[in-house]
N, C-alpha and C. Protein backbone atom coordinates (compact mmCIF):
# COMPACT_ATOMS: atom_id res chain seq x y z
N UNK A 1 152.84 -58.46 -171.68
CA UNK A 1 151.39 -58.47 -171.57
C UNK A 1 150.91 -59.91 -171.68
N UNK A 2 149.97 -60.27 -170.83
CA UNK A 2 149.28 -61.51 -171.01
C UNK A 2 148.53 -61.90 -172.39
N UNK A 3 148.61 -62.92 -172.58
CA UNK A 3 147.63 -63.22 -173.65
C UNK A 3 146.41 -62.75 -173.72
N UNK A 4 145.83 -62.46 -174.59
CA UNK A 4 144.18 -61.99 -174.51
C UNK A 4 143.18 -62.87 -173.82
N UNK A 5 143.91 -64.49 -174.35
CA UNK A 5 142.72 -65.36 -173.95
C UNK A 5 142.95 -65.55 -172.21
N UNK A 6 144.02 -65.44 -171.77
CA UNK A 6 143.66 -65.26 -170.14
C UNK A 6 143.64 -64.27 -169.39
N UNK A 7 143.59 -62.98 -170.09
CA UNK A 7 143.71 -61.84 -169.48
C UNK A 7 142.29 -61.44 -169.11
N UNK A 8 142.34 -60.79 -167.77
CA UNK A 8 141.08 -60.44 -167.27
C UNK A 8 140.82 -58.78 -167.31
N UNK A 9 139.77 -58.34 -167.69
CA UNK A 9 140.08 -56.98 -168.02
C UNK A 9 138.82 -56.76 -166.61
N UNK A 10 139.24 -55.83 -165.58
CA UNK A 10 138.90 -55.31 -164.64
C UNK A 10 137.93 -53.99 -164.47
N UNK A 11 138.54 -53.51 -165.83
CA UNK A 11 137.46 -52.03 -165.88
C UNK A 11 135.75 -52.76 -166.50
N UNK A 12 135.60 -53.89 -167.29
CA UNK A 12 134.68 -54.49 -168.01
C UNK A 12 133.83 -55.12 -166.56
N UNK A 13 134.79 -55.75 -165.57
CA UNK A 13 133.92 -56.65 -164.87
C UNK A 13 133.92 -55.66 -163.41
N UNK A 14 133.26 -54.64 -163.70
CA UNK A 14 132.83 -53.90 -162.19
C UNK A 14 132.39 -54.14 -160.74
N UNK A 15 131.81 -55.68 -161.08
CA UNK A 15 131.32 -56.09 -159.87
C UNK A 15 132.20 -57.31 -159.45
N UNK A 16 133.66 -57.49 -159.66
CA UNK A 16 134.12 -58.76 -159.75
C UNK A 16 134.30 -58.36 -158.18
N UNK A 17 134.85 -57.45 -157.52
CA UNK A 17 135.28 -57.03 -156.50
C UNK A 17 134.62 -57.81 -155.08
N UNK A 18 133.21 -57.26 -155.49
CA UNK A 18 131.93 -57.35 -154.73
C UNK A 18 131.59 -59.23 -154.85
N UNK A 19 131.54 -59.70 -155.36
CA UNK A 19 131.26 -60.95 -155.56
C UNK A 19 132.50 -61.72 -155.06
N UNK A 20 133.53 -61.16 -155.33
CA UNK A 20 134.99 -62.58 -155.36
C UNK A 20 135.14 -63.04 -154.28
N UNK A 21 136.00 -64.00 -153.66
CA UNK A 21 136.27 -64.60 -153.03
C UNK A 21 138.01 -64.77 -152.92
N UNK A 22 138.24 -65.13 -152.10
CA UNK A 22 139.73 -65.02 -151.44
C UNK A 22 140.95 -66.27 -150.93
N UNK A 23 142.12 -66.42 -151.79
CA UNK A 23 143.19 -67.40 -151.02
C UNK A 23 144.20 -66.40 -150.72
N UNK A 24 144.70 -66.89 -150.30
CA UNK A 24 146.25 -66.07 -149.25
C UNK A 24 147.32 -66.88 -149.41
N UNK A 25 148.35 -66.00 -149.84
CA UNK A 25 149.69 -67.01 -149.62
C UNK A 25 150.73 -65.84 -148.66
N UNK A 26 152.37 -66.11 -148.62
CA UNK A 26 152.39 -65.05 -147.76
C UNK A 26 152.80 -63.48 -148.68
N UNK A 27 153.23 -63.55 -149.60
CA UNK A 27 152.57 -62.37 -150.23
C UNK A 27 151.81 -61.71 -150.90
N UNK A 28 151.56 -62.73 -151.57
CA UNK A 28 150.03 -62.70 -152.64
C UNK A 28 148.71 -63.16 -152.19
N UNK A 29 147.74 -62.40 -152.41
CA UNK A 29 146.33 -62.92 -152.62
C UNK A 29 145.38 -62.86 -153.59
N UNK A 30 144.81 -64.14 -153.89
CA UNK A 30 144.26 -64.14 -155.08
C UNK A 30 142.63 -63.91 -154.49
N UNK A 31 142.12 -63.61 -155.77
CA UNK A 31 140.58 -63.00 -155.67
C UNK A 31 139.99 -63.46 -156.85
N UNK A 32 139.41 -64.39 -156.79
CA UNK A 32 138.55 -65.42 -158.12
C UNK A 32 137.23 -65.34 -157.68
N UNK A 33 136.57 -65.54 -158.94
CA UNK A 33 135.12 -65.50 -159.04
C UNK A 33 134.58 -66.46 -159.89
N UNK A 34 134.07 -67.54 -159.93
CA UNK A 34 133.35 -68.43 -160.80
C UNK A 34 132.91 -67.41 -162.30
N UNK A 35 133.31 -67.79 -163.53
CA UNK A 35 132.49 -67.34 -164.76
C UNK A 35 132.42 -68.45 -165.53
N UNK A 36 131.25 -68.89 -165.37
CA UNK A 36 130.12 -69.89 -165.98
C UNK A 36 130.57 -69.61 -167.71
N UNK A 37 130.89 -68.22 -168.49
CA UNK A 37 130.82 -68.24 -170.04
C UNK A 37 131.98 -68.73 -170.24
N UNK A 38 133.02 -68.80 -169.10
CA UNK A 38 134.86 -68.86 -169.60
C UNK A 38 134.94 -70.19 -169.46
N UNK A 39 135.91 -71.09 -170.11
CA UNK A 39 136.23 -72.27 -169.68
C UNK A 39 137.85 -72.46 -169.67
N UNK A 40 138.74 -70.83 -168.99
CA UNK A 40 139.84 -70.86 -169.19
C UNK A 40 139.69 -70.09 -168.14
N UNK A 41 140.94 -70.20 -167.28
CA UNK A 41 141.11 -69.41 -165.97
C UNK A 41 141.56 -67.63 -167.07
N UNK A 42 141.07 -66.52 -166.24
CA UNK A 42 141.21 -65.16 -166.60
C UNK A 42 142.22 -64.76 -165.90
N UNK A 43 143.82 -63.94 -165.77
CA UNK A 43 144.22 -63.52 -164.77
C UNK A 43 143.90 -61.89 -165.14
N UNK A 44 144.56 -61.14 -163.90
CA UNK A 44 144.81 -59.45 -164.09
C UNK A 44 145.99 -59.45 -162.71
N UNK A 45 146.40 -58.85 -162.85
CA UNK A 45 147.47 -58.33 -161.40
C UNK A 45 147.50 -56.70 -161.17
N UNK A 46 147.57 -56.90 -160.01
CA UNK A 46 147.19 -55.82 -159.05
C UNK A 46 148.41 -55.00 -158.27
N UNK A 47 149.10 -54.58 -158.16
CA UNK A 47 150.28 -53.77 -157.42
C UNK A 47 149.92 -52.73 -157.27
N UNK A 48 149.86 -51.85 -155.93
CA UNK A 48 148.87 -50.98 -155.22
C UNK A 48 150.51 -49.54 -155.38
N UNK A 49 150.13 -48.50 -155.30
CA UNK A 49 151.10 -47.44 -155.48
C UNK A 49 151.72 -47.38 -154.17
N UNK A 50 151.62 -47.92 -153.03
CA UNK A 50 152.39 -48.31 -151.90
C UNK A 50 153.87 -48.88 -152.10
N UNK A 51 153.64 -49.63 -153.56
CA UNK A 51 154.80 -50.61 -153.52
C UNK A 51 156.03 -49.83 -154.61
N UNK A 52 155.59 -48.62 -154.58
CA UNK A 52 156.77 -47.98 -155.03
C UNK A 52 156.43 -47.63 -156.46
N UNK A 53 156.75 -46.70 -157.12
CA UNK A 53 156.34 -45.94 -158.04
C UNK A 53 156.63 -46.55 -159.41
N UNK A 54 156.03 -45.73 -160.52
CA UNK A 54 155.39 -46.81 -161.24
C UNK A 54 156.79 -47.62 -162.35
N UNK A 55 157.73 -47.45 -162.21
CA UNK A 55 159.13 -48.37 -162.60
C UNK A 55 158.86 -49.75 -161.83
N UNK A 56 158.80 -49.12 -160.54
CA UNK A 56 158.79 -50.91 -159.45
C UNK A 56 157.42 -51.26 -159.80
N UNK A 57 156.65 -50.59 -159.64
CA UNK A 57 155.55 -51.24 -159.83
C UNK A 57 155.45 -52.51 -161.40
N UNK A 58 155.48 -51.53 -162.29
CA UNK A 58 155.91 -52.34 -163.80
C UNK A 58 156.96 -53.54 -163.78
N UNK A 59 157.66 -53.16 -162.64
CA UNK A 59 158.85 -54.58 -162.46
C UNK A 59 157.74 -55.82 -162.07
N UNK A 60 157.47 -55.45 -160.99
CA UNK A 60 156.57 -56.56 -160.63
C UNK A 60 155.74 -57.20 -161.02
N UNK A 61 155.12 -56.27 -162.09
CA UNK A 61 153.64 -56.98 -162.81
C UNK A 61 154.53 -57.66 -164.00
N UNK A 62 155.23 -57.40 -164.59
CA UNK A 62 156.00 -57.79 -165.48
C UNK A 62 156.64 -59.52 -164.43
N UNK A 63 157.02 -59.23 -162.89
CA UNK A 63 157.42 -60.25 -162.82
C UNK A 63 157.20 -61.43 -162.86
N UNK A 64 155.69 -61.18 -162.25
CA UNK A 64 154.48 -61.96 -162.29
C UNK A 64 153.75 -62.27 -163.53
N UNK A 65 153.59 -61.98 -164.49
CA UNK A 65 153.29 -62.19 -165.67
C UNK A 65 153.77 -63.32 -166.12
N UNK A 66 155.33 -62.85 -166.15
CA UNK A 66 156.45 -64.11 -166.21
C UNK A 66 156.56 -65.30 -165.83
N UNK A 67 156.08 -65.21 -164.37
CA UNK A 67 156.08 -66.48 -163.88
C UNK A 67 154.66 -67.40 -164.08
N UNK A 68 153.37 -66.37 -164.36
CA UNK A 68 152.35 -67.26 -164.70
C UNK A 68 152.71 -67.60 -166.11
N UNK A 69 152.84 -67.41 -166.96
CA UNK A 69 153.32 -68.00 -168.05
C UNK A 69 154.38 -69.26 -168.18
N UNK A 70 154.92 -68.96 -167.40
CA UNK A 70 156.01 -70.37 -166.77
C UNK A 70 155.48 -71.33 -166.35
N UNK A 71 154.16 -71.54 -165.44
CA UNK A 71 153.39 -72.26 -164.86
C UNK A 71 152.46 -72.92 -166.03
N UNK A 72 151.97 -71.86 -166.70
CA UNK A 72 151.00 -72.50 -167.89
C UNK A 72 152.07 -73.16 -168.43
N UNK A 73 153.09 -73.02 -169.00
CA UNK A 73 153.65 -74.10 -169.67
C UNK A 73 154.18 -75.10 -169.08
N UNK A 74 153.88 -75.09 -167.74
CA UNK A 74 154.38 -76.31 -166.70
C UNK A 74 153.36 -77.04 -166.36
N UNK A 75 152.29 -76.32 -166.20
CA UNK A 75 150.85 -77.27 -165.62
C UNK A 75 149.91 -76.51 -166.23
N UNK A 76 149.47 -76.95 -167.27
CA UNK A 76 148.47 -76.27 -168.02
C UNK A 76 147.29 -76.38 -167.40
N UNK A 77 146.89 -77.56 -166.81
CA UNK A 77 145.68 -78.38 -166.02
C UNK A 77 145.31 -77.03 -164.93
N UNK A 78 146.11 -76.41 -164.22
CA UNK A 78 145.95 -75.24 -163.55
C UNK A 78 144.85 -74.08 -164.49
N UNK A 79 145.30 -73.84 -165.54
CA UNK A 79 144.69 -72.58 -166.14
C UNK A 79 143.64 -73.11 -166.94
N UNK A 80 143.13 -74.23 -166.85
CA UNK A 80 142.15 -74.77 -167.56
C UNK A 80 140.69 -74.59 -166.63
N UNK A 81 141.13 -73.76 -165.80
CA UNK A 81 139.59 -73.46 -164.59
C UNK A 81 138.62 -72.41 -165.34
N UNK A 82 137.27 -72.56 -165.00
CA UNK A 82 136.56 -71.59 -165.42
C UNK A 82 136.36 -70.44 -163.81
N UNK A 83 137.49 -69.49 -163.88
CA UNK A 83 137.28 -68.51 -162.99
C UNK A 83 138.04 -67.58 -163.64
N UNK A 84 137.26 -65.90 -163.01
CA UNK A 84 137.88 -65.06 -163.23
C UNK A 84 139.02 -64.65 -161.68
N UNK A 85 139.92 -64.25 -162.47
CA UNK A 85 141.48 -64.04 -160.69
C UNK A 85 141.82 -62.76 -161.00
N UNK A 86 142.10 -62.09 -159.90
CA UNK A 86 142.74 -61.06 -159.73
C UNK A 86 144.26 -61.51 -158.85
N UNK A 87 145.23 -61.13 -158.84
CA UNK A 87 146.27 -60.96 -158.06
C UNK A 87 146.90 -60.26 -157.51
N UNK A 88 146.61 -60.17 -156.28
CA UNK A 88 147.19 -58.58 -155.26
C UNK A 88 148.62 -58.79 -154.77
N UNK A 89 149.17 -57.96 -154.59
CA UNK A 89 150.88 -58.17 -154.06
C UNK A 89 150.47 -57.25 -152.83
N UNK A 90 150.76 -58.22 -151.79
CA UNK A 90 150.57 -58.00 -150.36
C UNK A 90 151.89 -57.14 -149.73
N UNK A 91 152.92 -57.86 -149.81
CA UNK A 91 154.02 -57.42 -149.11
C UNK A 91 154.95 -56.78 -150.09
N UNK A 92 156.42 -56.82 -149.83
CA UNK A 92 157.21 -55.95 -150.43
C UNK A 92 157.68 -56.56 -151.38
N UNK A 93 157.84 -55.89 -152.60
CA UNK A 93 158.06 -56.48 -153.93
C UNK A 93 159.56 -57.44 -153.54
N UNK A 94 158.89 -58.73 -154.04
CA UNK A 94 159.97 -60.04 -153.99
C UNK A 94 160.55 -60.65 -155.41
N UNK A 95 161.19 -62.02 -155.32
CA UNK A 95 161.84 -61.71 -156.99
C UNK A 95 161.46 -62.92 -157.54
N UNK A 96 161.56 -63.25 -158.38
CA UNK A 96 160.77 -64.12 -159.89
C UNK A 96 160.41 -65.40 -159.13
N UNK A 97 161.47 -65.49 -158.40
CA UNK A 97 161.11 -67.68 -158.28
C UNK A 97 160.25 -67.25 -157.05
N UNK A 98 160.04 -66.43 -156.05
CA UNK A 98 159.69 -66.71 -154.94
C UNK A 98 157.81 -66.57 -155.88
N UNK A 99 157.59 -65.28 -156.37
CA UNK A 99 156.35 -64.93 -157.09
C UNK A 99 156.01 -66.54 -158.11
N UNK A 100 156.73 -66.88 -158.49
CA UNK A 100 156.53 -68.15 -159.63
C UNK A 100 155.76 -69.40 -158.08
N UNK A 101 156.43 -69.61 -157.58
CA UNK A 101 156.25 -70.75 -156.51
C UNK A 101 154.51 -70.38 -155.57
N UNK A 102 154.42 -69.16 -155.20
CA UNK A 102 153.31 -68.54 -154.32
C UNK A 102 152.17 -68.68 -155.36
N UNK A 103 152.16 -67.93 -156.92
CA UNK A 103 151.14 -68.44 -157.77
C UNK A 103 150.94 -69.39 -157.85
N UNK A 104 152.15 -71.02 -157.97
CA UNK A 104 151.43 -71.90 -158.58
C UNK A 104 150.65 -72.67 -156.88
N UNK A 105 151.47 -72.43 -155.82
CA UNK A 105 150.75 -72.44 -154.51
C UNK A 105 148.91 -72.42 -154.62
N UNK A 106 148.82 -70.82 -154.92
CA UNK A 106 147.68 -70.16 -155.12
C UNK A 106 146.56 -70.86 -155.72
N UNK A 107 147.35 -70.97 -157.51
CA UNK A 107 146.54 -71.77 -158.52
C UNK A 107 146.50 -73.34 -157.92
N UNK A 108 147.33 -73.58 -157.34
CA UNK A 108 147.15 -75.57 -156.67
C UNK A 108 145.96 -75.32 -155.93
N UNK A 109 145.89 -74.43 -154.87
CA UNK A 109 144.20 -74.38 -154.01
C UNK A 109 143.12 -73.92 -154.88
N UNK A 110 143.17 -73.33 -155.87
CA UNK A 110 141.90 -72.99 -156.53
C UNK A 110 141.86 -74.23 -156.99
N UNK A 111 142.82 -74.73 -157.58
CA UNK A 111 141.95 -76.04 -158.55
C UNK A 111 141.82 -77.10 -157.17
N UNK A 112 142.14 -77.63 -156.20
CA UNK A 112 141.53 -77.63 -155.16
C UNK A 112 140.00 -77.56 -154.35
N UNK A 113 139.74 -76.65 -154.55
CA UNK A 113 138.37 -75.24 -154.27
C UNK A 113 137.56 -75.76 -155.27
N UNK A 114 137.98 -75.76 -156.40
CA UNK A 114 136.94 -76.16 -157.75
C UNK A 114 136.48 -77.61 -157.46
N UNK A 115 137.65 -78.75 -157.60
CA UNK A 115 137.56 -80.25 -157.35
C UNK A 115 136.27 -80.27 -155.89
N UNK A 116 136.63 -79.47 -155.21
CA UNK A 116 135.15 -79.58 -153.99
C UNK A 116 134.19 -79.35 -154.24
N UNK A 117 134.00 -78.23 -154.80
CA UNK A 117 132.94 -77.40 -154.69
C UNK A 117 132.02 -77.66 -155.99
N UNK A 118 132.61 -78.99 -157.20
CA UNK A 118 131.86 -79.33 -158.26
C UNK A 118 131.66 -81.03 -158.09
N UNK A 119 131.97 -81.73 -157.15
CA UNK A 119 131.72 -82.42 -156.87
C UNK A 119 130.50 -82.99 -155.85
């Protein structure tokens, strides 16, 4: 389980859906939303019942978990954004380094996106 302080709880923020905005990598897509109260990036991950029942599914979110945690302790400067993220798994469940590399991909264009768009 993610830490509390970056975990994004999804059932609380109802309208994140409707508001967010979108990067693409080739299996993941992230879905962030500016929150003005946070001054720490929020994650949640997303694996749709397509991707195989709920063992695989738990593999994956578990895999991904893993690897954002790997990243925060690699580039903290990444999770220091004030946005809320969702993370969708697009294609067919893939394995730790490929998911580790596509997030920090992901998180490199948001902080990216931010550096523009506050300047």
């Amino acid at each position: 389980m993610l830490p509390k302080n970056i975990r994004l709880n999804l059932r609380q923020n109802t309208d994140f859906f409707k508001e967010a905005e979108s990067l693409s990598s080739r299996h993941l897509r992230l879905l962030f939303r500016r929150n003005p109260d946070e001054q720490k990036l929020k994650l949640a991950f997303i694996v749709s019942k397509r991707h195989g029942g709920a063992v695989q599914r738990d593999k994956t979110k578990r895999q991904l978990r893993h690897a954002s945690m790997a990243i925060k302790q690699e580039l903290p400067a990444l999770f220091a954004l004030p946005y809320s993220s969702a993370i969708l798994v697009k294609g067919r469940p893939q394995d730790y380094q490929l998911y580790k590399q596509e997030i920090e991909q992901l998180l490199s264009k948001l902080q990216n996106y931010y550096l523009k768009n506050t300047v």
